[in-house]
PDB file of N, CA and C in Angstrom:
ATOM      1  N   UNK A   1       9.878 161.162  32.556  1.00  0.00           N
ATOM      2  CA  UNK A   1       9.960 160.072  33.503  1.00  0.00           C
ATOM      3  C   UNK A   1       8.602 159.897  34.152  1.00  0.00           C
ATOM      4  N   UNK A   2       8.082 158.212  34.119  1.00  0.00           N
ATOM      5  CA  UNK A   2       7.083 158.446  35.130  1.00  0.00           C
ATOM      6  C   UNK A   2       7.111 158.567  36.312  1.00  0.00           C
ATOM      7  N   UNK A   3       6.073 159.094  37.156  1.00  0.00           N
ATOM      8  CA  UNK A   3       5.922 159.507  38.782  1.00  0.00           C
ATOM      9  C   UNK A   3       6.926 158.272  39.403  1.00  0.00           C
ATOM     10  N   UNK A   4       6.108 156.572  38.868  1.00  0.00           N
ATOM     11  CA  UNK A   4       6.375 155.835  39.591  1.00  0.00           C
ATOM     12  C   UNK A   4       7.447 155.303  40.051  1.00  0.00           C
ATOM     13  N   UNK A   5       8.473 155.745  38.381  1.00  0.00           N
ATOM     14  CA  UNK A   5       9.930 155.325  37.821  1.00  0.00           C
ATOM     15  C   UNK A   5      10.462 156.955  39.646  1.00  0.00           C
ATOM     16  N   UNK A   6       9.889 157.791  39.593  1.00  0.00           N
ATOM     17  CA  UNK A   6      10.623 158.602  40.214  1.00  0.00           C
ATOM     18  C   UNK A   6      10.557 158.392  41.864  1.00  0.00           C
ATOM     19  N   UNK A   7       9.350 158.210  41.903  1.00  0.00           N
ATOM     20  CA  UNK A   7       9.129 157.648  43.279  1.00  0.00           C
ATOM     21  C   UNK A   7      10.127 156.492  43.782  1.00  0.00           C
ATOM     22  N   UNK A   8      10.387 155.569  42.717  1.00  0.00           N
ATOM     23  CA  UNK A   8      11.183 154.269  43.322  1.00  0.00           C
ATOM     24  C   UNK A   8      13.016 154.796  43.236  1.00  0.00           C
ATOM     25  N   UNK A   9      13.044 155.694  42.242  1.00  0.00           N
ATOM     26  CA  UNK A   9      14.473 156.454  42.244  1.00  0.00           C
ATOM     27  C   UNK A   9      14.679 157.036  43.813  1.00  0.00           C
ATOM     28  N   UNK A  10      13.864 158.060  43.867  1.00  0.00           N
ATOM     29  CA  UNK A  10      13.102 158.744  45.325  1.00  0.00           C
ATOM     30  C   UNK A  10      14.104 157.663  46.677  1.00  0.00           C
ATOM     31  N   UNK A  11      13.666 156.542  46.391  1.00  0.00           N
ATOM     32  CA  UNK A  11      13.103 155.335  47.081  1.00  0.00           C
ATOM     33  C   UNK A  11      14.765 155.106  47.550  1.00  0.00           C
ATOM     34  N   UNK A  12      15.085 155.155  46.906  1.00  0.00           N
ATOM     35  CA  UNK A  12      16.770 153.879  46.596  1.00  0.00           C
ATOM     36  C   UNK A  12      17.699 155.098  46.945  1.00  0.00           C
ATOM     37  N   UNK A  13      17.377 156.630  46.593  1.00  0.00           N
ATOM     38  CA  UNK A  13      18.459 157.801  46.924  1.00  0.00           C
ATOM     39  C   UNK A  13      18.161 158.048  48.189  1.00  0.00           C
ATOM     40  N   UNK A  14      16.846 157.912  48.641  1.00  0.00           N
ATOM     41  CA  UNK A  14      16.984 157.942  50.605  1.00  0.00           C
ATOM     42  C   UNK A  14      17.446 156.811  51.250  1.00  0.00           C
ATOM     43  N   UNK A  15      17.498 155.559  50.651  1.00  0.00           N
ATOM     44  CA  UNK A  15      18.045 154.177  51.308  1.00  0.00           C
ATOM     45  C   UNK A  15      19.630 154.208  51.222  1.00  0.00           C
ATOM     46  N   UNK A  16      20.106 155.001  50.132  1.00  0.00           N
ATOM     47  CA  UNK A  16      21.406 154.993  49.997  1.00  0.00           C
ATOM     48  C   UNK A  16      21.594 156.187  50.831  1.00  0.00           C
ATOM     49  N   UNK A  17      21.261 157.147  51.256  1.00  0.00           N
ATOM     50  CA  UNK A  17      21.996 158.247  51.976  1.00  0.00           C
ATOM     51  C   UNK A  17      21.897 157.514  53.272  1.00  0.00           C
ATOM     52  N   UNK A  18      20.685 156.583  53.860  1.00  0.00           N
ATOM     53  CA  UNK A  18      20.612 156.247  55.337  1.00  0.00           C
ATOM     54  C   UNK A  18      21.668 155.213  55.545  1.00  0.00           C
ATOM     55  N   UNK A  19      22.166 154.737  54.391  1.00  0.00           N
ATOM     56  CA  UNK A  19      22.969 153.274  54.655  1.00  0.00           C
ATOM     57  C   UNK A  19      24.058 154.292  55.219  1.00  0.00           C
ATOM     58  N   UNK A  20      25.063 155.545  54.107  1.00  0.00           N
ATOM     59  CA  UNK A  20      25.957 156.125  54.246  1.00  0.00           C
ATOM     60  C   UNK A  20      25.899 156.659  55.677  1.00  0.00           C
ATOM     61  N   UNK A  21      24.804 157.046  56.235  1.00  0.00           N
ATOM     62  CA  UNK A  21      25.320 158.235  57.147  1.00  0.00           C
ATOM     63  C   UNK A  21      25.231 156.366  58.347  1.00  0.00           C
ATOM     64  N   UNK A  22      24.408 155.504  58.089  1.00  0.00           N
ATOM     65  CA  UNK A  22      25.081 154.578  59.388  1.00  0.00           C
ATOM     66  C   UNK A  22      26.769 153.440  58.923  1.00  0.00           C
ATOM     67  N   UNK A  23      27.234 154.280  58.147  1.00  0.00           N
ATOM     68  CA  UNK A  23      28.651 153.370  58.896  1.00  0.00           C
ATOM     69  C   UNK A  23      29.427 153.333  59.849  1.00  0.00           C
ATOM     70  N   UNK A  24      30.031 152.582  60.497  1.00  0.00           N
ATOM     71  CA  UNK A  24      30.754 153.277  61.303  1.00  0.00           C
ATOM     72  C   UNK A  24      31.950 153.783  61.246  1.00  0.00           C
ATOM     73  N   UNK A  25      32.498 155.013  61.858  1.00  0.00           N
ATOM     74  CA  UNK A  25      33.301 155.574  61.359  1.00  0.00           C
ATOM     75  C   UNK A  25      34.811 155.572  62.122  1.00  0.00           C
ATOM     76  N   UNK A  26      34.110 155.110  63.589  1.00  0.00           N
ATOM     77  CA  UNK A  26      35.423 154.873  64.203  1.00  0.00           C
ATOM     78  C   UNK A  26      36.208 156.365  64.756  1.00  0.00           C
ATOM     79  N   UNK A  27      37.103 156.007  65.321  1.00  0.00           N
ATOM     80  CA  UNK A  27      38.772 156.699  65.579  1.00  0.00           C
ATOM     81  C   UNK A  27      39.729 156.214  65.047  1.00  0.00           C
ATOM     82  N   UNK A  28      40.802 156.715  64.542  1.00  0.00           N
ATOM     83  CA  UNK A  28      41.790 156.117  63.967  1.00  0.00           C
ATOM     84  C   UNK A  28      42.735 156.507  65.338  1.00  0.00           C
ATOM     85  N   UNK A  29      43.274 155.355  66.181  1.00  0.00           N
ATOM     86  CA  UNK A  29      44.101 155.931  67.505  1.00  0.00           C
ATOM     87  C   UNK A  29      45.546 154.729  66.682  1.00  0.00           C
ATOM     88  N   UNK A  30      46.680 155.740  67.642  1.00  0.00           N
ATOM     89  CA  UNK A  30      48.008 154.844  67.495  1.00  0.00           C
ATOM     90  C   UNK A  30      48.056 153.069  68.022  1.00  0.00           C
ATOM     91  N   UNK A  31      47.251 152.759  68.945  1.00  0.00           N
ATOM     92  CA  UNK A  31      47.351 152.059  69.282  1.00  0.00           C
ATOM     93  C   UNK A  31      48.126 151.544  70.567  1.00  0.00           C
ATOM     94  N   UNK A  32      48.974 152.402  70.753  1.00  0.00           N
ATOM     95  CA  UNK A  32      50.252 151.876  71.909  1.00  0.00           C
ATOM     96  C   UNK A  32      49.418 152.000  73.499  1.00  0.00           C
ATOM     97  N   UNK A  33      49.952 150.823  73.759  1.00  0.00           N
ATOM     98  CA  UNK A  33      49.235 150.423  75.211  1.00  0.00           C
ATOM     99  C   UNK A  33      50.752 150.754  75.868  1.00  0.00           C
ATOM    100  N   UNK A  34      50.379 151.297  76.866  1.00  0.00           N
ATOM    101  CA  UNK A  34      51.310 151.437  78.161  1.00  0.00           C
ATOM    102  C   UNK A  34      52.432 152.417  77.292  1.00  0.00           C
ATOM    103  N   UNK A  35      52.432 153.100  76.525  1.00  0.00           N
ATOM    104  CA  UNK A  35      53.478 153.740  75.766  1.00  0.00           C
ATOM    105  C   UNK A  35      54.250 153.108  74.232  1.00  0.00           C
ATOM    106  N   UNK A  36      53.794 151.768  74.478  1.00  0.00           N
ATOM    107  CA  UNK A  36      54.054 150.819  73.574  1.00  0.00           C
ATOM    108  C   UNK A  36      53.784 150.463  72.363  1.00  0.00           C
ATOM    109  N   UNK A  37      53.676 150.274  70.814  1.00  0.00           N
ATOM    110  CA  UNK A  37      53.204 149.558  70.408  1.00  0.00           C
ATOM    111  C   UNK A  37      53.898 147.938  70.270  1.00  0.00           C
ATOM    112  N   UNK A  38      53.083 146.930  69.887  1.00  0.00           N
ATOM    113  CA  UNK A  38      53.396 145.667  69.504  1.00  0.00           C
ATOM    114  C   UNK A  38      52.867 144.933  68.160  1.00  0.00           C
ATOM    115  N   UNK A  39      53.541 145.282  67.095  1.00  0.00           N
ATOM    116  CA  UNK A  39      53.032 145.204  65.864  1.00  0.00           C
ATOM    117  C   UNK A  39      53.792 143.637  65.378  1.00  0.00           C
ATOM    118  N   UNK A  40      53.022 143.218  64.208  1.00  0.00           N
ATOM    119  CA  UNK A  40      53.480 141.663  63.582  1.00  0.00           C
ATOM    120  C   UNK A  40      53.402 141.791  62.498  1.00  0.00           C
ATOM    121  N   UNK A  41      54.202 141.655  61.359  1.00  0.00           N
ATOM    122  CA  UNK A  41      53.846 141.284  60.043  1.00  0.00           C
ATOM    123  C   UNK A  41      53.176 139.617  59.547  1.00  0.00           C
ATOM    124  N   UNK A  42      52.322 139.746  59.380  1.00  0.00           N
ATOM    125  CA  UNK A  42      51.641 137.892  58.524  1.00  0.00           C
ATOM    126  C   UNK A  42      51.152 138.103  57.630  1.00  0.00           C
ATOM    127  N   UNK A  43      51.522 137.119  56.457  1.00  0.00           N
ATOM    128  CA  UNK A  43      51.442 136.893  55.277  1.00  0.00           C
ATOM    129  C   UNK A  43      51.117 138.705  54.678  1.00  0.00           C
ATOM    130  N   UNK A  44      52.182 139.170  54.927  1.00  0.00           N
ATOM    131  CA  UNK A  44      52.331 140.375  54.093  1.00  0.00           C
ATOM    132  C   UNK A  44      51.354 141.398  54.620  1.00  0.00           C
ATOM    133  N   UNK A  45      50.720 141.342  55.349  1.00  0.00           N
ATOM    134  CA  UNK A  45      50.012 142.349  56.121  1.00  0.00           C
ATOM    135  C   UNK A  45      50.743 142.420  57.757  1.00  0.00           C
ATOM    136  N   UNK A  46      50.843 143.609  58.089  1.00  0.00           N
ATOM    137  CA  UNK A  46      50.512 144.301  59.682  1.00  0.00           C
ATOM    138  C   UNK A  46      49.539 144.830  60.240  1.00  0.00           C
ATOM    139  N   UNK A  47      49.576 144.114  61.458  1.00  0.00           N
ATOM    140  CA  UNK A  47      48.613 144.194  62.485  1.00  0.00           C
ATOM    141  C   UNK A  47      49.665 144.521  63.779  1.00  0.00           C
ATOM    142  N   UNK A  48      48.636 144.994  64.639  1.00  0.00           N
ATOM    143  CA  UNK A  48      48.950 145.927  65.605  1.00  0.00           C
ATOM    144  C   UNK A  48      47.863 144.969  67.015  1.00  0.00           C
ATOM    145  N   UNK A  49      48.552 145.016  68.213  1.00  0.00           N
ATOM    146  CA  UNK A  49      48.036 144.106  69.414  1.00  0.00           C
ATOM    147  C   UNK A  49      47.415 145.094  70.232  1.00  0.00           C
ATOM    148  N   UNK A  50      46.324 145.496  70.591  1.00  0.00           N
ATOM    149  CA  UNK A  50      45.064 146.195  71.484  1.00  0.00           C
ATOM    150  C   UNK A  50      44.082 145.794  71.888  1.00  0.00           C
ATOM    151  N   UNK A  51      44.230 145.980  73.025  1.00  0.00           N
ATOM    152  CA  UNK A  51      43.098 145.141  73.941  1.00  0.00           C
ATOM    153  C   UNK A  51      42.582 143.952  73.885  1.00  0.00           C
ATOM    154  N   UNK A  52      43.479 143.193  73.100  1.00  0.00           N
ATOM    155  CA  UNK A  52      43.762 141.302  73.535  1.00  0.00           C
ATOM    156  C   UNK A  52      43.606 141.165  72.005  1.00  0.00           C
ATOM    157  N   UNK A  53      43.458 142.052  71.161  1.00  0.00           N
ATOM    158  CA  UNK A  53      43.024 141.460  69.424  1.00  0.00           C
ATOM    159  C   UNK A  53      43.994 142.405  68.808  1.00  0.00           C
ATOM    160  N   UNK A  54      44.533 141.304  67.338  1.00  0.00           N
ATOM    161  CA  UNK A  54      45.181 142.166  66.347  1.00  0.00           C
ATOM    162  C   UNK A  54      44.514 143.012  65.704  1.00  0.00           C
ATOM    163  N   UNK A  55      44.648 143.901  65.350  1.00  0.00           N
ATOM    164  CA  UNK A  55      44.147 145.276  64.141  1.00  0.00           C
ATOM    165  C   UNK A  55      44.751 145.603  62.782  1.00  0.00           C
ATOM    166  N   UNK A  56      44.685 145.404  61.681  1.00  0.00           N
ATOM    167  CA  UNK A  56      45.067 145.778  60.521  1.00  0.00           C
ATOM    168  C   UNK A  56      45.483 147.741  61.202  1.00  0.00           C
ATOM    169  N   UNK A  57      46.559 147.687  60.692  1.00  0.00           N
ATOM    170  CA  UNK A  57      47.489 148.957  60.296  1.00  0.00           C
ATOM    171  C   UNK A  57      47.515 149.682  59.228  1.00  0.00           C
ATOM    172  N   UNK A  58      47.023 150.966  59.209  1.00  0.00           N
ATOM    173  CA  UNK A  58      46.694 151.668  57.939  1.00  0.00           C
ATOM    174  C   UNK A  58      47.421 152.735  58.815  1.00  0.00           C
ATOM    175  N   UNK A  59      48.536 152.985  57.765  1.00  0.00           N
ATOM    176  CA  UNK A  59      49.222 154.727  58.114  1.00  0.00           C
ATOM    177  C   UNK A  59      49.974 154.576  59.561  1.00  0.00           C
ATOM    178  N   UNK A  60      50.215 153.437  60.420  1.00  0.00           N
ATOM    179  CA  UNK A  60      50.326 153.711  61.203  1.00  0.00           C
ATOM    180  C   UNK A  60      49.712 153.623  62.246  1.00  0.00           C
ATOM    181  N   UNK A  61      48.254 153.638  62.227  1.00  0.00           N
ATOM    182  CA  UNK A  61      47.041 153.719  62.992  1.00  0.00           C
ATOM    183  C   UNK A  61      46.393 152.573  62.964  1.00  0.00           C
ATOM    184  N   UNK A  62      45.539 152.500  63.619  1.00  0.00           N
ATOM    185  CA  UNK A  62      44.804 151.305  63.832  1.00  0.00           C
ATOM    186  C   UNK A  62      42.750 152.366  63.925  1.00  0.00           C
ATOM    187  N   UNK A  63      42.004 151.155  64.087  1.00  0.00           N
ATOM    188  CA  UNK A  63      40.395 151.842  63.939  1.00  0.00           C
ATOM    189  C   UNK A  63      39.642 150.597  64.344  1.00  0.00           C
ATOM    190  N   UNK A  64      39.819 150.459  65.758  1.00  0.00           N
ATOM    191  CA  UNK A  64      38.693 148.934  66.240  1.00  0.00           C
ATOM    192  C   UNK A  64      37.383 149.621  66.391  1.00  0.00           C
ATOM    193  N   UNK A  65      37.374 151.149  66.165  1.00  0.00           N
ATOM    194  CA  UNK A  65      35.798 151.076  65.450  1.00  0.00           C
ATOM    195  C   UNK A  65      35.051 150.671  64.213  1.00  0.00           C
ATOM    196  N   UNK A  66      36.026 150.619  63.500  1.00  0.00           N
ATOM    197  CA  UNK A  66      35.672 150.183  62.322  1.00  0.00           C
ATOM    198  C   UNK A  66      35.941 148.634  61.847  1.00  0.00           C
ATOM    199  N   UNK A  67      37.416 148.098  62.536  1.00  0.00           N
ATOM    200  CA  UNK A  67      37.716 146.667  61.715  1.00  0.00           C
ATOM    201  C   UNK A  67      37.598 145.821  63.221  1.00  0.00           C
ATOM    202  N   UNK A  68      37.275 144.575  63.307  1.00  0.00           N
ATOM    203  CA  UNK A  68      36.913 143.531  63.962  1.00  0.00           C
ATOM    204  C   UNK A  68      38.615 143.178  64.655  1.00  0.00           C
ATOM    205  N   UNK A  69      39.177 142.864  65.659  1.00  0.00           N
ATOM    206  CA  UNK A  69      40.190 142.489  66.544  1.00  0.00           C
ATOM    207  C   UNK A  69      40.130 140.889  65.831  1.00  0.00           C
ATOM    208  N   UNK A  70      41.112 140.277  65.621  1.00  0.00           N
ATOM    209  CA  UNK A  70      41.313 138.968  64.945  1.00  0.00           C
ATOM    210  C   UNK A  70      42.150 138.261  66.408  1.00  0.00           C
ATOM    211  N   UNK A  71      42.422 137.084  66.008  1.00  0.00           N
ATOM    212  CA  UNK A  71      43.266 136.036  67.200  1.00  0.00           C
ATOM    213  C   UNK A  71      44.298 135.559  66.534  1.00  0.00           C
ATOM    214  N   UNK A  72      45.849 136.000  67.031  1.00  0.00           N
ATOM    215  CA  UNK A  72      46.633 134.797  66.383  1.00  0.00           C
ATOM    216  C   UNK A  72      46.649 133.820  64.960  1.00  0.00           C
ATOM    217  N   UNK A  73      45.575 132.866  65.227  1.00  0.00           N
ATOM    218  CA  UNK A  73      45.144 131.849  64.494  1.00  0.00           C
ATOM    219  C   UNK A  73      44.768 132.570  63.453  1.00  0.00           C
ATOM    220  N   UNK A  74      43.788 133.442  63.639  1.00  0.00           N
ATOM    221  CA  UNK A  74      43.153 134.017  62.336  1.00  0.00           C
ATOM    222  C   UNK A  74      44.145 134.759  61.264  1.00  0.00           C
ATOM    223  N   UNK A  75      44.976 135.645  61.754  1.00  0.00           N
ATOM    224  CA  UNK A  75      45.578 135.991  61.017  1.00  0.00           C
ATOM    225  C   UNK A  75      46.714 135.279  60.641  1.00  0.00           C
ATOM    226  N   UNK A  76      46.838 134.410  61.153  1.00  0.00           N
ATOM    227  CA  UNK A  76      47.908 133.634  60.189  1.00  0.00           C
ATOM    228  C   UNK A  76      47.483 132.468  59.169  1.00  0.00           C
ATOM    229  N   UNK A  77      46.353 132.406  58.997  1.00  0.00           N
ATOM    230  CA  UNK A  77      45.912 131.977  58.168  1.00  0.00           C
ATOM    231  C   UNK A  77      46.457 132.462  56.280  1.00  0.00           C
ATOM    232  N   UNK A  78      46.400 131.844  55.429  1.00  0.00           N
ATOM    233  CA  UNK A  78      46.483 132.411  54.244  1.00  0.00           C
ATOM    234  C   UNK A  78      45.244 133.295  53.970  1.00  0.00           C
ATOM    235  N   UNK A  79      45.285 133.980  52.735  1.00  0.00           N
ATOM    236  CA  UNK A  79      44.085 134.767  52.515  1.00  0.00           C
ATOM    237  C   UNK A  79      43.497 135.155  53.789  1.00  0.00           C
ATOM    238  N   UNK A  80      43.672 135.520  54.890  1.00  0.00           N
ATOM    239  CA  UNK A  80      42.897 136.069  55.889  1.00  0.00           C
ATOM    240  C   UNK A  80      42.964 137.546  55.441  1.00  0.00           C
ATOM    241  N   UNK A  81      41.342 138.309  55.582  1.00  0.00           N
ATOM    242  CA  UNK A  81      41.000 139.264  55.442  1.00  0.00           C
ATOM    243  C   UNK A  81      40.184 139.781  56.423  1.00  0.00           C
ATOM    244  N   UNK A  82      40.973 140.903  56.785  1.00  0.00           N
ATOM    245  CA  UNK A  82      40.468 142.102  58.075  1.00  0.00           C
ATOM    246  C   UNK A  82      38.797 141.887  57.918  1.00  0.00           C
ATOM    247  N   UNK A  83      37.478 141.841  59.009  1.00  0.00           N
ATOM    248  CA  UNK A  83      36.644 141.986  58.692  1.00  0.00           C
ATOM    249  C   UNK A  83      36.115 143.280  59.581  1.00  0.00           C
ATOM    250  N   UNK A  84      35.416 144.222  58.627  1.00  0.00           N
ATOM    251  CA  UNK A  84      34.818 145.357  59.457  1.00  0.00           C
ATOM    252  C   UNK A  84      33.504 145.237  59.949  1.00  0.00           C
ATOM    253  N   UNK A  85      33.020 146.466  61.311  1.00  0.00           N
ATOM    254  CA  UNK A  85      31.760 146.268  61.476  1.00  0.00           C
ATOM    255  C   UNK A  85      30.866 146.778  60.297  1.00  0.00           C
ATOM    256  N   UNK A  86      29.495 146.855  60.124  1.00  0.00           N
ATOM    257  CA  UNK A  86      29.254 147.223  59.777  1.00  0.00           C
ATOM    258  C   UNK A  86      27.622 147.198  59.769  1.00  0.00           C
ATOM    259  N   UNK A  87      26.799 148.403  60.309  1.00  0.00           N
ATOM    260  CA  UNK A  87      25.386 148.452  61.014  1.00  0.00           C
ATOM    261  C   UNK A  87      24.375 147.466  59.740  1.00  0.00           C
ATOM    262  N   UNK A  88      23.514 147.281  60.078  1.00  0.00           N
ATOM    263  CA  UNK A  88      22.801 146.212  59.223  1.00  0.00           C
ATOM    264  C   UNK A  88      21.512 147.218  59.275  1.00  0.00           C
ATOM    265  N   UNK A  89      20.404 146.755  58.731  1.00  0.00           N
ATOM    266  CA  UNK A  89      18.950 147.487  59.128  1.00  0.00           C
ATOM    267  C   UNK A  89      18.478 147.645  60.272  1.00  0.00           C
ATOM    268  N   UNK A  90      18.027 148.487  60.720  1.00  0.00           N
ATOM    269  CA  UNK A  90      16.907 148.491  62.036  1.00  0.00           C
ATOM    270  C   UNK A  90      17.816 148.305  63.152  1.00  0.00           C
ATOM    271  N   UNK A  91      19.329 149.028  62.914  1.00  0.00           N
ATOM    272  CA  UNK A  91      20.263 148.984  63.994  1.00  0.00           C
ATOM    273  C   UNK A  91      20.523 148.212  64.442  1.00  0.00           C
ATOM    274  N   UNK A  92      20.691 147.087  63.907  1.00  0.00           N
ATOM    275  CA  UNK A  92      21.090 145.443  63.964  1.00  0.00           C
ATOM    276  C   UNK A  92      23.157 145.451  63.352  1.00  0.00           C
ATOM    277  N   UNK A  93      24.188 144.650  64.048  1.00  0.00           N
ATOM    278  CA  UNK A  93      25.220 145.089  63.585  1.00  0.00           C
ATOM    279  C   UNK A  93      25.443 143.896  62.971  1.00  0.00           C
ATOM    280  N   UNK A  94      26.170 143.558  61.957  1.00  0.00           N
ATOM    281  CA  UNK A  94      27.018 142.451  61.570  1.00  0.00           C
ATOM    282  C   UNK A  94      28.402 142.329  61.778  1.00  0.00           C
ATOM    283  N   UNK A  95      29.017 141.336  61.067  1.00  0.00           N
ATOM    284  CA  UNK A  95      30.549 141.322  60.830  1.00  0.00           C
ATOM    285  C   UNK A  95      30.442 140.841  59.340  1.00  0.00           C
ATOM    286  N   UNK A  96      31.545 141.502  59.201  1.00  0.00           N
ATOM    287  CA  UNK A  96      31.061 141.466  57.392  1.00  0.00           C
ATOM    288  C   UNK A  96      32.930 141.758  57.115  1.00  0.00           C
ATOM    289  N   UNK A  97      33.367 140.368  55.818  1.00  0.00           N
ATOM    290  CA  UNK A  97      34.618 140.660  55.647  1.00  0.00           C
ATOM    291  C   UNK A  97      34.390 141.276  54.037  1.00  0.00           C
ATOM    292  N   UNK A  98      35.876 141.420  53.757  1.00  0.00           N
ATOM    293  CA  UNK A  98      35.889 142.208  52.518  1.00  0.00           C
ATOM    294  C   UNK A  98      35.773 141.776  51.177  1.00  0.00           C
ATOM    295  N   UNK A  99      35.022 140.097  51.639  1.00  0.00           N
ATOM    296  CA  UNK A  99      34.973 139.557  50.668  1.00  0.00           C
ATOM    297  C   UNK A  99      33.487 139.242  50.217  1.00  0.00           C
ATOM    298  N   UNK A 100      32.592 140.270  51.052  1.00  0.00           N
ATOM    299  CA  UNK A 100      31.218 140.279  51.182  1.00  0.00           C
ATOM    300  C   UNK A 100      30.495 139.239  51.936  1.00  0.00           C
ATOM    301  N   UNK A 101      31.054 138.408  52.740  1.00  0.00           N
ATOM    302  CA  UNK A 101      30.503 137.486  53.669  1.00  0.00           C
ATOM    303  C   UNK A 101      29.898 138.108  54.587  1.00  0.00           C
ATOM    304  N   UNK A 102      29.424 137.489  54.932  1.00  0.00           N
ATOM    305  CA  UNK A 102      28.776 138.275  56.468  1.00  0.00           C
ATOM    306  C   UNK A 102      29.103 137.005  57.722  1.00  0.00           C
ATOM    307  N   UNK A 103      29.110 137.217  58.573  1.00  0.00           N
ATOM    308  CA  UNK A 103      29.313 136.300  59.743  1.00  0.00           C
ATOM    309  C   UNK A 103      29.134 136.867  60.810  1.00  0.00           C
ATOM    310  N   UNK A 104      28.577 136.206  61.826  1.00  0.00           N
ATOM    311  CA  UNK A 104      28.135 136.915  63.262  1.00  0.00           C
ATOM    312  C   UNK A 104      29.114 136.108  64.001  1.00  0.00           C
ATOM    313  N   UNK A 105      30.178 136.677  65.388  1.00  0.00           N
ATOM    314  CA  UNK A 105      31.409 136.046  66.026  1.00  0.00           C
ATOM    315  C   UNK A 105      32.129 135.882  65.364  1.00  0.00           C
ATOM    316  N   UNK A 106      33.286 135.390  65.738  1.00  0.00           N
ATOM    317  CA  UNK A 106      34.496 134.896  65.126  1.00  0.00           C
ATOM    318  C   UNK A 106      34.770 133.714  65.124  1.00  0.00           C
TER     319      UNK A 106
END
């Protein structure tokens, strides 16, 4: 292999470990406010109501460190897909859905 071919390998295996170690990783909490939860099924997904936004439901749990709080509207949309955070370069954050969009707000 040449140096240069290794250097740019080098290059892309430290960019990929820095991307990994900035995701965010969140808490996975129950969710229940006041003892409560308040969960909805739409269009075949559940979401869960915390701190004024729905949350996609995995296991039970919810992770508004990781997935974006939606409104009503949004999730009842067809095809609506949970969007997570997710850190950008130079500690810059986006919103980014799972369909590789990126979007800043809702």
């Amino acid at each position: 292999m040449k140096k240069s071919k290794a250097v740019v390998l080098s290059g892309l295996f430290l960019t990929a470990v820095a991307c990994a170690e900035s995701e965010p990783e969140g808490e996975w909490i129950s969710g229940n406010e006041q003892g409560k939860a308040r969960d909805t099924t739409v269009n075949n997904n559940s979401y869960r109501y915390y701190g004024g936004m729905w949350y996609p439901i995995y296991g039970g749990m919810i992770n508004p460190g990781i997935y974006n709080g939606a409104s009503p509207q949004q999730i009842a949309k067809p095809g609506f897909q949970p969007s997570s955070l997710q850190k950008g370069g130079f500690g810059s954050t986006s919103r980014s859905s799972s369909s590789g969009r990126s979007f800043v707000g809702s």
